[in-house]
PDB file of N, CA and C in Angstrom:
ATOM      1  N   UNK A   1     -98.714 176.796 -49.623  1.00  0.00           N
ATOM      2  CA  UNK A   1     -98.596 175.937 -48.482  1.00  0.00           C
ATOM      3  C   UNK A   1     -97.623 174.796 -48.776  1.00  0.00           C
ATOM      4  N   UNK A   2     -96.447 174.783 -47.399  1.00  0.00           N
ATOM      5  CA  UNK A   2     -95.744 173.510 -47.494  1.00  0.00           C
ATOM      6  C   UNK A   2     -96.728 171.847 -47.607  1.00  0.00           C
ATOM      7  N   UNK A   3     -96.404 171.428 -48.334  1.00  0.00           N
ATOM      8  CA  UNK A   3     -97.129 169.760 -48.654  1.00  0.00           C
ATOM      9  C   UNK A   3     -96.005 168.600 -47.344  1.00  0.00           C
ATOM     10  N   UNK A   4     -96.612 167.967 -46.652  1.00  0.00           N
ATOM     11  CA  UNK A   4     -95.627 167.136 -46.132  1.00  0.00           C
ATOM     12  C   UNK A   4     -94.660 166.332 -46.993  1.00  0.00           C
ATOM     13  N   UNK A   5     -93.304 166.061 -46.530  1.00  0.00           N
ATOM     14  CA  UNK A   5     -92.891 164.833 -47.472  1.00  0.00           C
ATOM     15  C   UNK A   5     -92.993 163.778 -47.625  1.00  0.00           C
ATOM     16  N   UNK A   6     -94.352 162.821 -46.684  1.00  0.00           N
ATOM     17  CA  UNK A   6     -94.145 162.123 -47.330  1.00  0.00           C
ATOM     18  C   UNK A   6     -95.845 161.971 -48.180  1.00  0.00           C
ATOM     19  N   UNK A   7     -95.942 162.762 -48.247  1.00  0.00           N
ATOM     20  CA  UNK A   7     -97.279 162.935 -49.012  1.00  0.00           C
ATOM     21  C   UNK A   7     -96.180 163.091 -50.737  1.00  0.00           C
ATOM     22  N   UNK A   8     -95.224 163.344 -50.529  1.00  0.00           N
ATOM     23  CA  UNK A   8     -94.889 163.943 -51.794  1.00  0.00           C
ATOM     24  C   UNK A   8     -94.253 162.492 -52.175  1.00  0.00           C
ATOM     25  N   UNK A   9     -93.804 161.712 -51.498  1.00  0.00           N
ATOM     26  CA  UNK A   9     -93.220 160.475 -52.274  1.00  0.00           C
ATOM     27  C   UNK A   9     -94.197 159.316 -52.730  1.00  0.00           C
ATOM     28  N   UNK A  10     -94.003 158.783 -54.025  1.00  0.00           N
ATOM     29  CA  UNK A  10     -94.412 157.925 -54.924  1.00  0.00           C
ATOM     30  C   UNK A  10     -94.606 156.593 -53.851  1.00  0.00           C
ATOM     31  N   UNK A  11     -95.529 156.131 -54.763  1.00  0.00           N
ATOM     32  CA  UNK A  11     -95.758 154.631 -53.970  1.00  0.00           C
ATOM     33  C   UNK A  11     -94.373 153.759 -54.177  1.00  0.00           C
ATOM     34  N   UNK A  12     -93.772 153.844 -55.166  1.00  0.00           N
ATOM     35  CA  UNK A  12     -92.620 152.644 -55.424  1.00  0.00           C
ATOM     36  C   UNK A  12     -91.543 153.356 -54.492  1.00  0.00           C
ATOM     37  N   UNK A  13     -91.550 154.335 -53.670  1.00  0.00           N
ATOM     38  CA  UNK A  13     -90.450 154.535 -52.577  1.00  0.00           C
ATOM     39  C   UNK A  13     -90.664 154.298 -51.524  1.00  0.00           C
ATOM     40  N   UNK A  14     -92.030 153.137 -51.082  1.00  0.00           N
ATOM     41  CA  UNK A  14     -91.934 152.343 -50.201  1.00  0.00           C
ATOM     42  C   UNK A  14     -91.859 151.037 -50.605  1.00  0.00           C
ATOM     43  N   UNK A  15     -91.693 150.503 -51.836  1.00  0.00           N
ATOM     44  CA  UNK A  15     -90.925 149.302 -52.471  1.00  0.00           C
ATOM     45  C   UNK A  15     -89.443 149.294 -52.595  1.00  0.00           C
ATOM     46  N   UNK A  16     -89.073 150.652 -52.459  1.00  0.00           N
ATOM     47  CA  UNK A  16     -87.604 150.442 -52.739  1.00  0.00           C
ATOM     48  C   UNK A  16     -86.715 150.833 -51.323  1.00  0.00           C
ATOM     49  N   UNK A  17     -87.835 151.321 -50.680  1.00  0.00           N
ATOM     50  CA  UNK A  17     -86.932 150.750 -49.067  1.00  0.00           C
ATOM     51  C   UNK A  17     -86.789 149.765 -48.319  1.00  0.00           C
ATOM     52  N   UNK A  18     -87.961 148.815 -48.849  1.00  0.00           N
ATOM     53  CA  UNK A  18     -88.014 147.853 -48.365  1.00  0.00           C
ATOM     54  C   UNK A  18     -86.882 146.467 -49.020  1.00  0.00           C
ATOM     55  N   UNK A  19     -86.516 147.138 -50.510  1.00  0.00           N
ATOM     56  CA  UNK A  19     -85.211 146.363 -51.123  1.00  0.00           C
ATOM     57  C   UNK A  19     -84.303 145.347 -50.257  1.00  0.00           C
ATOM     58  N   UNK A  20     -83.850 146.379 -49.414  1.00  0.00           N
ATOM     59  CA  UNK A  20     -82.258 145.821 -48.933  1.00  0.00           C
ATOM     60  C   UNK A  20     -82.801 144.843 -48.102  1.00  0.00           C
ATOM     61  N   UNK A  21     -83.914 144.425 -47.449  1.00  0.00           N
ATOM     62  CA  UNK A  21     -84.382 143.645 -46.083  1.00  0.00           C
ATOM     63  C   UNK A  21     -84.543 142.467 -47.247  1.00  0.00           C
ATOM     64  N   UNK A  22     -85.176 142.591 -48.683  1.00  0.00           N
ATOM     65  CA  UNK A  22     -85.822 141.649 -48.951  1.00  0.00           C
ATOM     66  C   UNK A  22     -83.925 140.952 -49.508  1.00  0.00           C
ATOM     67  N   UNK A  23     -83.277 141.557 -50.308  1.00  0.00           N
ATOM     68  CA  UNK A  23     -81.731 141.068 -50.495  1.00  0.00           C
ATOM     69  C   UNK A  23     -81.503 140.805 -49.417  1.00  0.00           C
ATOM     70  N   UNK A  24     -81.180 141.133 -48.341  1.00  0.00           N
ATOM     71  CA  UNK A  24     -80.775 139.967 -47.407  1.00  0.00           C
ATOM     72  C   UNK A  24     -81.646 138.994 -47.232  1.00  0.00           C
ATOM     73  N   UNK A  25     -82.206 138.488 -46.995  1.00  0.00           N
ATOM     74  CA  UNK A  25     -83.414 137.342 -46.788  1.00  0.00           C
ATOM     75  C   UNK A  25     -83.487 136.804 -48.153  1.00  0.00           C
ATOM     76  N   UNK A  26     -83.084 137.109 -49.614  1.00  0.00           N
ATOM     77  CA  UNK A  26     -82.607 135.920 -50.546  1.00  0.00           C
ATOM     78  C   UNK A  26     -80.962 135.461 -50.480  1.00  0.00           C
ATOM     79  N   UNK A  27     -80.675 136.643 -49.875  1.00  0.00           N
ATOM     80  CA  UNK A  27     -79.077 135.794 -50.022  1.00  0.00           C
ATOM     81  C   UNK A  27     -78.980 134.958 -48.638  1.00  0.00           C
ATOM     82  N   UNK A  28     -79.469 135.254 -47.821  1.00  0.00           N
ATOM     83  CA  UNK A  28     -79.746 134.335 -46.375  1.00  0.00           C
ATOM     84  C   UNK A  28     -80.679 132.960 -46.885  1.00  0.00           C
ATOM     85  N   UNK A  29     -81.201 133.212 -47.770  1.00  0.00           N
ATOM     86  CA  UNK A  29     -81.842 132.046 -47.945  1.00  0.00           C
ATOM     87  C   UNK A  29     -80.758 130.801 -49.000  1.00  0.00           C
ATOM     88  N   UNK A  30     -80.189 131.324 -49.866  1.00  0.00           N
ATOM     89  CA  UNK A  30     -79.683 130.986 -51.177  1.00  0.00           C
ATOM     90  C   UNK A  30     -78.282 130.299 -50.017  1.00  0.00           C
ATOM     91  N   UNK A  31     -77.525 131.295 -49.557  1.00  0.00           N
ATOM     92  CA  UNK A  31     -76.473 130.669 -48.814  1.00  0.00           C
ATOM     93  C   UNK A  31     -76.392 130.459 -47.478  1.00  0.00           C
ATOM     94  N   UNK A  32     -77.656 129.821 -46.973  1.00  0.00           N
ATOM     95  CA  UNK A  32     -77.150 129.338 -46.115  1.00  0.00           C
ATOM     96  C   UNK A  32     -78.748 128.298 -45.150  1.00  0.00           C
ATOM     97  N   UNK A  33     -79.598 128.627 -45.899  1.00  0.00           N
ATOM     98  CA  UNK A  33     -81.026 127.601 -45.589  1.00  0.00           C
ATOM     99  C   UNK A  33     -80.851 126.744 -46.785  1.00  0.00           C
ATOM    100  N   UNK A  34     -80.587 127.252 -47.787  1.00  0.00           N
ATOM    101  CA  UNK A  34     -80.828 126.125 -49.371  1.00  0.00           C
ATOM    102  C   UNK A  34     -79.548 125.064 -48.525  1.00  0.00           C
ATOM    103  N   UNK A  35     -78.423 125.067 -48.590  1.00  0.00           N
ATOM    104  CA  UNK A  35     -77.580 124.120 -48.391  1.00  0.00           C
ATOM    105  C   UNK A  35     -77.662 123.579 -47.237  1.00  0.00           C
ATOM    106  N   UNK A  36     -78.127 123.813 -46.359  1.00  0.00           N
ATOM    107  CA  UNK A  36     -77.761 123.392 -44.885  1.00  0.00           C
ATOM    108  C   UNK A  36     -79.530 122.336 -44.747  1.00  0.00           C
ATOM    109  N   UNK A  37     -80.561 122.517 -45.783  1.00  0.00           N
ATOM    110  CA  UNK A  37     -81.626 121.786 -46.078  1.00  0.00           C
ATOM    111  C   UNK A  37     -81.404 120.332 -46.748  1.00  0.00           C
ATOM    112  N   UNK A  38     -80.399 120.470 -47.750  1.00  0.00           N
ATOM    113  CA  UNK A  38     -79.718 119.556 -48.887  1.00  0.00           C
ATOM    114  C   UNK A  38     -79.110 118.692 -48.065  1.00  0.00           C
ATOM    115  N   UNK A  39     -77.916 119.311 -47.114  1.00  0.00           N
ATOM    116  CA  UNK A  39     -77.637 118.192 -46.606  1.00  0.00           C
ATOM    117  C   UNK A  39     -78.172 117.648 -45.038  1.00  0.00           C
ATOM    118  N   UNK A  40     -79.274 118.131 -44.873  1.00  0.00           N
ATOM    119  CA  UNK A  40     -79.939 117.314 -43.833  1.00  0.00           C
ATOM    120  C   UNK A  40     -80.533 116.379 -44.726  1.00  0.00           C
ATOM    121  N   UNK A  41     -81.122 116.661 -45.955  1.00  0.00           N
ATOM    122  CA  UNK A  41     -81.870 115.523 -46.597  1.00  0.00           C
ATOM    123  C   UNK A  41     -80.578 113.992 -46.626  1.00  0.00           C
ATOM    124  N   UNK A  42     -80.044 114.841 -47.544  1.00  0.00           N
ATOM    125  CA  UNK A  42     -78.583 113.520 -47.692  1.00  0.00           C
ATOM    126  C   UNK A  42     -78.145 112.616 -46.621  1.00  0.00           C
ATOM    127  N   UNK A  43     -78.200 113.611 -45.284  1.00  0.00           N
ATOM    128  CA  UNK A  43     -77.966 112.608 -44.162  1.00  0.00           C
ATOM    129  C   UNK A  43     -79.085 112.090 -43.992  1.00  0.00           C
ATOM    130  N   UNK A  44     -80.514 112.287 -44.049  1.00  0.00           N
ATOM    131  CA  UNK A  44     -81.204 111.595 -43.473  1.00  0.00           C
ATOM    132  C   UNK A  44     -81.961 110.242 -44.792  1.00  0.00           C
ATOM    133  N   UNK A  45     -81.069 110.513 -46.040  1.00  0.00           N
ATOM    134  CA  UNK A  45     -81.142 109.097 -46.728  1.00  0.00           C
ATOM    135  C   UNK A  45     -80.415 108.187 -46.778  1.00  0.00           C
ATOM    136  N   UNK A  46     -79.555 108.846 -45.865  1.00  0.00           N
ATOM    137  CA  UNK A  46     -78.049 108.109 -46.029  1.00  0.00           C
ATOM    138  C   UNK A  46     -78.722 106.718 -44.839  1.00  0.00           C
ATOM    139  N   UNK A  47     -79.261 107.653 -43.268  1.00  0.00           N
ATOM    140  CA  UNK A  47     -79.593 106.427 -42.489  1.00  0.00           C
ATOM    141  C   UNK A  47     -80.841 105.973 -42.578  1.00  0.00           C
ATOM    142  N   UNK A  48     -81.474 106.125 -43.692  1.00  0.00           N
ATOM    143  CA  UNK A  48     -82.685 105.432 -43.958  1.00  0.00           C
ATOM    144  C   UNK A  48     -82.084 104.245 -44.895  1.00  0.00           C
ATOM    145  N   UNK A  49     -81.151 104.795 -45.452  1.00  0.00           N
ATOM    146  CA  UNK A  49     -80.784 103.384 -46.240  1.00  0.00           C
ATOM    147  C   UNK A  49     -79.750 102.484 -46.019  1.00  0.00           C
ATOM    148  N   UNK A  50     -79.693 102.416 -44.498  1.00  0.00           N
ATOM    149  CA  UNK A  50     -78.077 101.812 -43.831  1.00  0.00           C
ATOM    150  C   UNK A  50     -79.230 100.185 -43.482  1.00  0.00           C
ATOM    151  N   UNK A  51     -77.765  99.166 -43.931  1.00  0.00           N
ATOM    152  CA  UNK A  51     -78.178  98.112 -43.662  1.00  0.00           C
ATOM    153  C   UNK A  51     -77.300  97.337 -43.066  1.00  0.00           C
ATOM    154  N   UNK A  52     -77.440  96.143 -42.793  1.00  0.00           N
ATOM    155  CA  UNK A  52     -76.244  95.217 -42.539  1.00  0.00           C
ATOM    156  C   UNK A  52     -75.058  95.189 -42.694  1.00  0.00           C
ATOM    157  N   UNK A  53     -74.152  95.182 -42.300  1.00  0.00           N
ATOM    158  CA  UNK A  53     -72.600  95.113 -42.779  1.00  0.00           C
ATOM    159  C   UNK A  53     -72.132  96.466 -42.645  1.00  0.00           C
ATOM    160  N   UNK A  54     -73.133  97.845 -42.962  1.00  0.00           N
ATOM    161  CA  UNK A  54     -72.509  99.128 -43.184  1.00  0.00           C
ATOM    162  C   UNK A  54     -71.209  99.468 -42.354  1.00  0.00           C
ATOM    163  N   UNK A  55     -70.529 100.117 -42.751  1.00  0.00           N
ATOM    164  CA  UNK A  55     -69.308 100.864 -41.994  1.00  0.00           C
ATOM    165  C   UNK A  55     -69.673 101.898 -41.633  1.00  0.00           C
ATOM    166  N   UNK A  56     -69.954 102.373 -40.037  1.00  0.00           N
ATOM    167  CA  UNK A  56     -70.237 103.945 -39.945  1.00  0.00           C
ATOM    168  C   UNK A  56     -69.296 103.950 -38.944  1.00  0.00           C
ATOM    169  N   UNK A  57     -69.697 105.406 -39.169  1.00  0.00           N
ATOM    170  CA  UNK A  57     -68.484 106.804 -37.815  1.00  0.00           C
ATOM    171  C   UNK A  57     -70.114 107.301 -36.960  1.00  0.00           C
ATOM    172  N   UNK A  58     -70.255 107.484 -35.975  1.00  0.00           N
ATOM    173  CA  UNK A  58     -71.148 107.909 -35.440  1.00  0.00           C
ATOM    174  C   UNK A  58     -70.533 109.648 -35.024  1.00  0.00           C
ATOM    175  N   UNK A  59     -71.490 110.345 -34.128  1.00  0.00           N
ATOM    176  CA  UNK A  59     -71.145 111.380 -34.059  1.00  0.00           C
ATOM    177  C   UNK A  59     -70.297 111.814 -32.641  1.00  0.00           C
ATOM    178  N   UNK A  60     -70.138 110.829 -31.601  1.00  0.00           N
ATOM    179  CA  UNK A  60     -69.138 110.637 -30.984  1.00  0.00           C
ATOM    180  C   UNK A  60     -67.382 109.593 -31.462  1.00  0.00           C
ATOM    181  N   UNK A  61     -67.620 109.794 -32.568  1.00  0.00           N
ATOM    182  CA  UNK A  61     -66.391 109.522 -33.127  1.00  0.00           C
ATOM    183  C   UNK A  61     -65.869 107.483 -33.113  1.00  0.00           C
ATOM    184  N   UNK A  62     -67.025 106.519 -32.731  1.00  0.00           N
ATOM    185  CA  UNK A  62     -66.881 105.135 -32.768  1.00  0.00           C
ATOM    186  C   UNK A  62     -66.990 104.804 -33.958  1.00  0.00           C
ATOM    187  N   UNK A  63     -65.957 104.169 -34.411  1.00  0.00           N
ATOM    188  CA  UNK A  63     -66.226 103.231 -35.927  1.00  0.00           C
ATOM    189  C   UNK A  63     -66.184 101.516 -35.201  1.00  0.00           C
ATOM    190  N   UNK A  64     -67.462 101.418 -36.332  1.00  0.00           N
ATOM    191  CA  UNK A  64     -68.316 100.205 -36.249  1.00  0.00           C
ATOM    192  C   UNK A  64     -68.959  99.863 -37.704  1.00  0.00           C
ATOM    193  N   UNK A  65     -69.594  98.460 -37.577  1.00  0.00           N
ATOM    194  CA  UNK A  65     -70.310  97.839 -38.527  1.00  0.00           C
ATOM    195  C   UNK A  65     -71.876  97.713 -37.531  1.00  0.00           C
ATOM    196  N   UNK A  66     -72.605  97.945 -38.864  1.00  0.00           N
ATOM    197  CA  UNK A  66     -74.082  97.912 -38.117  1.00  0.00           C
ATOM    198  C   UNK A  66     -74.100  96.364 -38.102  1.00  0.00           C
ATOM    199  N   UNK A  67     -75.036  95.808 -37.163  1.00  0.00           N
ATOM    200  CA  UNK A  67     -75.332  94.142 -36.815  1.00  0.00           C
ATOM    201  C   UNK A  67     -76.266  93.971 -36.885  1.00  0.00           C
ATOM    202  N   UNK A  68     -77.862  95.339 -36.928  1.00  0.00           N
ATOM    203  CA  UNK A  68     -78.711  94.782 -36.491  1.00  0.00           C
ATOM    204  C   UNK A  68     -79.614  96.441 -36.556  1.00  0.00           C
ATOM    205  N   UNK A  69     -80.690  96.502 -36.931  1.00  0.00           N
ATOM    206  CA  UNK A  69     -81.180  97.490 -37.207  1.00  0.00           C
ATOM    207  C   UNK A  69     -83.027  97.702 -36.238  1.00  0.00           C
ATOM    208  N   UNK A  70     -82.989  98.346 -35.797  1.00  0.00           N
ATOM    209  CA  UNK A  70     -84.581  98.592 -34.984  1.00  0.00           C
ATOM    210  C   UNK A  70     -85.018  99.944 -35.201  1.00  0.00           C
ATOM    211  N   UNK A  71     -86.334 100.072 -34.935  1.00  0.00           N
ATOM    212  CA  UNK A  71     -87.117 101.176 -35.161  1.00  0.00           C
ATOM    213  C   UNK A  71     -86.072 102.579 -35.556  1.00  0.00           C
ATOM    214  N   UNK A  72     -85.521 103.381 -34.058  1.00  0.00           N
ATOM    215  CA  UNK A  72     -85.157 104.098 -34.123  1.00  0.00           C
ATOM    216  C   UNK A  72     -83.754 104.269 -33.345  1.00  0.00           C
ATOM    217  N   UNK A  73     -83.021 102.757 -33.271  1.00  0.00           N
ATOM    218  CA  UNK A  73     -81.740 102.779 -33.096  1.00  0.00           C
ATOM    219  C   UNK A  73     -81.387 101.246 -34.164  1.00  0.00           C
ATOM    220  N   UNK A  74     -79.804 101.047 -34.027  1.00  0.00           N
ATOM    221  CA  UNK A  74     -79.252 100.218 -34.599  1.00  0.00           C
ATOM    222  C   UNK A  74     -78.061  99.503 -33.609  1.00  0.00           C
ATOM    223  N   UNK A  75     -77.684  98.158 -33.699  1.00  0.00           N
ATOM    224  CA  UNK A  75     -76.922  97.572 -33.361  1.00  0.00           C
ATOM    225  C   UNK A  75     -75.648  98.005 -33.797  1.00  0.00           C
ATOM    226  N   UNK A  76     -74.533  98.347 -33.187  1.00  0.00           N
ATOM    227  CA  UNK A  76     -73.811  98.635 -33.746  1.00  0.00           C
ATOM    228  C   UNK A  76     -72.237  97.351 -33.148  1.00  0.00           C
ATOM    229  N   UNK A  77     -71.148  97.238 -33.547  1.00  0.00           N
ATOM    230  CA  UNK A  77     -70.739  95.358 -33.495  1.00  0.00           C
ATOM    231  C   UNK A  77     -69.059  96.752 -33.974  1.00  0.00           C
ATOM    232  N   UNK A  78     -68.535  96.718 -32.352  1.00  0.00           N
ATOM    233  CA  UNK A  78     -67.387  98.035 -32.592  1.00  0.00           C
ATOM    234  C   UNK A  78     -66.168  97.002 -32.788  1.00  0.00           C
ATOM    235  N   UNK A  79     -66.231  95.910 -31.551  1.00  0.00           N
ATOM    236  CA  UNK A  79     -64.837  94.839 -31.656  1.00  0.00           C
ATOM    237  C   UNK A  79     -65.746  93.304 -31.900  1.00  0.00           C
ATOM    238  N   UNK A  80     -65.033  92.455 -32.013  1.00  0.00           N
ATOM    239  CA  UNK A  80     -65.328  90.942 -31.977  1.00  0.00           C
ATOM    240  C   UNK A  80     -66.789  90.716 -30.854  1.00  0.00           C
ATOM    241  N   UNK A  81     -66.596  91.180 -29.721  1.00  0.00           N
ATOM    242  CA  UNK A  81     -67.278  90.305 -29.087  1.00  0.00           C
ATOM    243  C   UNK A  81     -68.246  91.921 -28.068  1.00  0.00           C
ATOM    244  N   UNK A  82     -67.913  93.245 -28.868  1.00  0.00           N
ATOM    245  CA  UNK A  82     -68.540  94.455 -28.449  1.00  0.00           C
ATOM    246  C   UNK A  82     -69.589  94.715 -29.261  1.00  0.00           C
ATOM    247  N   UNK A  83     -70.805  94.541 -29.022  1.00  0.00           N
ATOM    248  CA  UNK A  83     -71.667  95.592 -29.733  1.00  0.00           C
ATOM    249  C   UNK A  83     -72.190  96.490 -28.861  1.00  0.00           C
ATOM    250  N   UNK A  84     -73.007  97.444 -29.208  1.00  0.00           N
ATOM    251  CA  UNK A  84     -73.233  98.347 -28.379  1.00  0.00           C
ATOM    252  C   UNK A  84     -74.938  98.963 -29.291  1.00  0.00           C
ATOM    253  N   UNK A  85     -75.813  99.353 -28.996  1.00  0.00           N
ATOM    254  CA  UNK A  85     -76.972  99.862 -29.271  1.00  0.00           C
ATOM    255  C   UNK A  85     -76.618 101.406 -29.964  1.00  0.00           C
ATOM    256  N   UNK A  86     -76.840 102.295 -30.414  1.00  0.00           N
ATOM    257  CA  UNK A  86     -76.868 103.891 -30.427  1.00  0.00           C
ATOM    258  C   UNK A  86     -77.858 104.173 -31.326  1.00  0.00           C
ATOM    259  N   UNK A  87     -78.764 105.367 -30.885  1.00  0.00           N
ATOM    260  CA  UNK A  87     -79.709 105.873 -32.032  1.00  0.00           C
ATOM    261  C   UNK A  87     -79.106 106.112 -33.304  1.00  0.00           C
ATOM    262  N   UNK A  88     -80.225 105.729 -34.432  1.00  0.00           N
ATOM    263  CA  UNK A  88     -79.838 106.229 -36.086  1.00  0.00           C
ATOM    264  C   UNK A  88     -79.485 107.385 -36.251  1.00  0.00           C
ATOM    265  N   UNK A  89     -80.097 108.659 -35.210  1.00  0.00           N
ATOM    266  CA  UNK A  89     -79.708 109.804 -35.725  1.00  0.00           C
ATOM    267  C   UNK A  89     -77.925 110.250 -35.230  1.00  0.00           C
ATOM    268  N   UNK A  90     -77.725 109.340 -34.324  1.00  0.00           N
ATOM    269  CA  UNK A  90     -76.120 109.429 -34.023  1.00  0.00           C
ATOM    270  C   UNK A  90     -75.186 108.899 -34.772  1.00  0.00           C
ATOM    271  N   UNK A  91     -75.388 108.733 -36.589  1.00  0.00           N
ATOM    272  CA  UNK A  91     -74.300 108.216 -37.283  1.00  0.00           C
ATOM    273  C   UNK A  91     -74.280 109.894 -38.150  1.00  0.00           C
ATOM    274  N   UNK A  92     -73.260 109.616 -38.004  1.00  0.00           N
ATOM    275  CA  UNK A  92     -72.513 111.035 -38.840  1.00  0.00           C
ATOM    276  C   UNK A  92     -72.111 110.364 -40.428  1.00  0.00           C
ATOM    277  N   UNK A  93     -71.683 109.224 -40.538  1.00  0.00           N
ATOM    278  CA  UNK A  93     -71.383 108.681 -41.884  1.00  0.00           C
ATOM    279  C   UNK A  93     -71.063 107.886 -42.172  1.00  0.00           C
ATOM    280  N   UNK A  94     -70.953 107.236 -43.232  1.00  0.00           N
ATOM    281  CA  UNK A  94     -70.494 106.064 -43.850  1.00  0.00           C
ATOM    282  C   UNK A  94     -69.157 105.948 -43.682  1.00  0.00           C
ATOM    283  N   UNK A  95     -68.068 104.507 -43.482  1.00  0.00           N
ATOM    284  CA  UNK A  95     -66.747 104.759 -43.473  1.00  0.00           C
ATOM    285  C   UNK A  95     -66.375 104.733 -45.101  1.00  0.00           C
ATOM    286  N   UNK A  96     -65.231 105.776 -45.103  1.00  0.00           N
ATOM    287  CA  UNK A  96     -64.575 105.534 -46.364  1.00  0.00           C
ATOM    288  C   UNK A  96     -64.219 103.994 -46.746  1.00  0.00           C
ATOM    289  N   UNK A  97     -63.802 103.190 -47.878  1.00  0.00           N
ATOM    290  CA  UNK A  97     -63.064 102.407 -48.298  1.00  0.00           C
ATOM    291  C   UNK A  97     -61.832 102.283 -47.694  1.00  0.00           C
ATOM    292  N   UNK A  98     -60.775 101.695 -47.494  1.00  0.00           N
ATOM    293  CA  UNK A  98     -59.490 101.843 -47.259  1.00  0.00           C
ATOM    294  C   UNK A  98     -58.682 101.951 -48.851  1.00  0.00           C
ATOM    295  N   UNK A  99     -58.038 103.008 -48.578  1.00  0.00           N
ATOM    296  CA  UNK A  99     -57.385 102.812 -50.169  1.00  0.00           C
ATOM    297  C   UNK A  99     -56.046 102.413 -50.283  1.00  0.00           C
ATOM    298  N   UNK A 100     -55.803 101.149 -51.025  1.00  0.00           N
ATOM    299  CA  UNK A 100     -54.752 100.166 -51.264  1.00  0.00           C
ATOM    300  C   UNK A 100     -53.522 101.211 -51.685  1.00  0.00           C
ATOM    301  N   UNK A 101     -52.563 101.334 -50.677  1.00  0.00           N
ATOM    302  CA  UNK A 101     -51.455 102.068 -51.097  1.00  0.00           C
ATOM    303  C   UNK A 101     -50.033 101.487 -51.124  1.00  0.00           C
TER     304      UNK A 101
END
């Protein structure tokens, strides 16, 4: 009597089909959740630790000095006599230095 096939396959040949799903889902994890985690952290110490004076770029593209800091927005001080309010989570970054050329 014919035996079915899959009566005839080993237990580890349903570990090793399941291989390729589990390689993608470490390399999906490795390149591209590991880094994209890292730098949400970075940004979000960056505006936990913004204070007075800072130089930021927000994420509509205004460069400003913070003036003034509240719960869950900040003063932001764009010209002399402009400030303007915008949430913390709308700074994209710190301004560079200017470099003396």
């Amino acid at each position: 009597m014919i035996e079915p096939l899959l009566a005839q396959q080993s237990p580890s040949a349903g570990i090793l089909s399941l291989m390729p799903i589990l390689l993608i889902f470490a390399i999906f994890y490795l390149l591209i959740y590991r880094p994209m985690r890292k730098r949400q952290r970075l940004q979000e110490d960056m505006i936990k630790n913004l204070k007075n004076g800072d130089k930021v770029i927000t994420n509509g593209g205004i460069y400003g000095t913070v003036a003034g800091l509240k719960d869950h927005s900040l003063i932001l001080k764009v010209a002399d006599t402009v400030k303007i309010e915008v949430a913390k989570n709308a700074i994209a970054s710190l301004q560079q230095p200017a470099s003396k050329e």
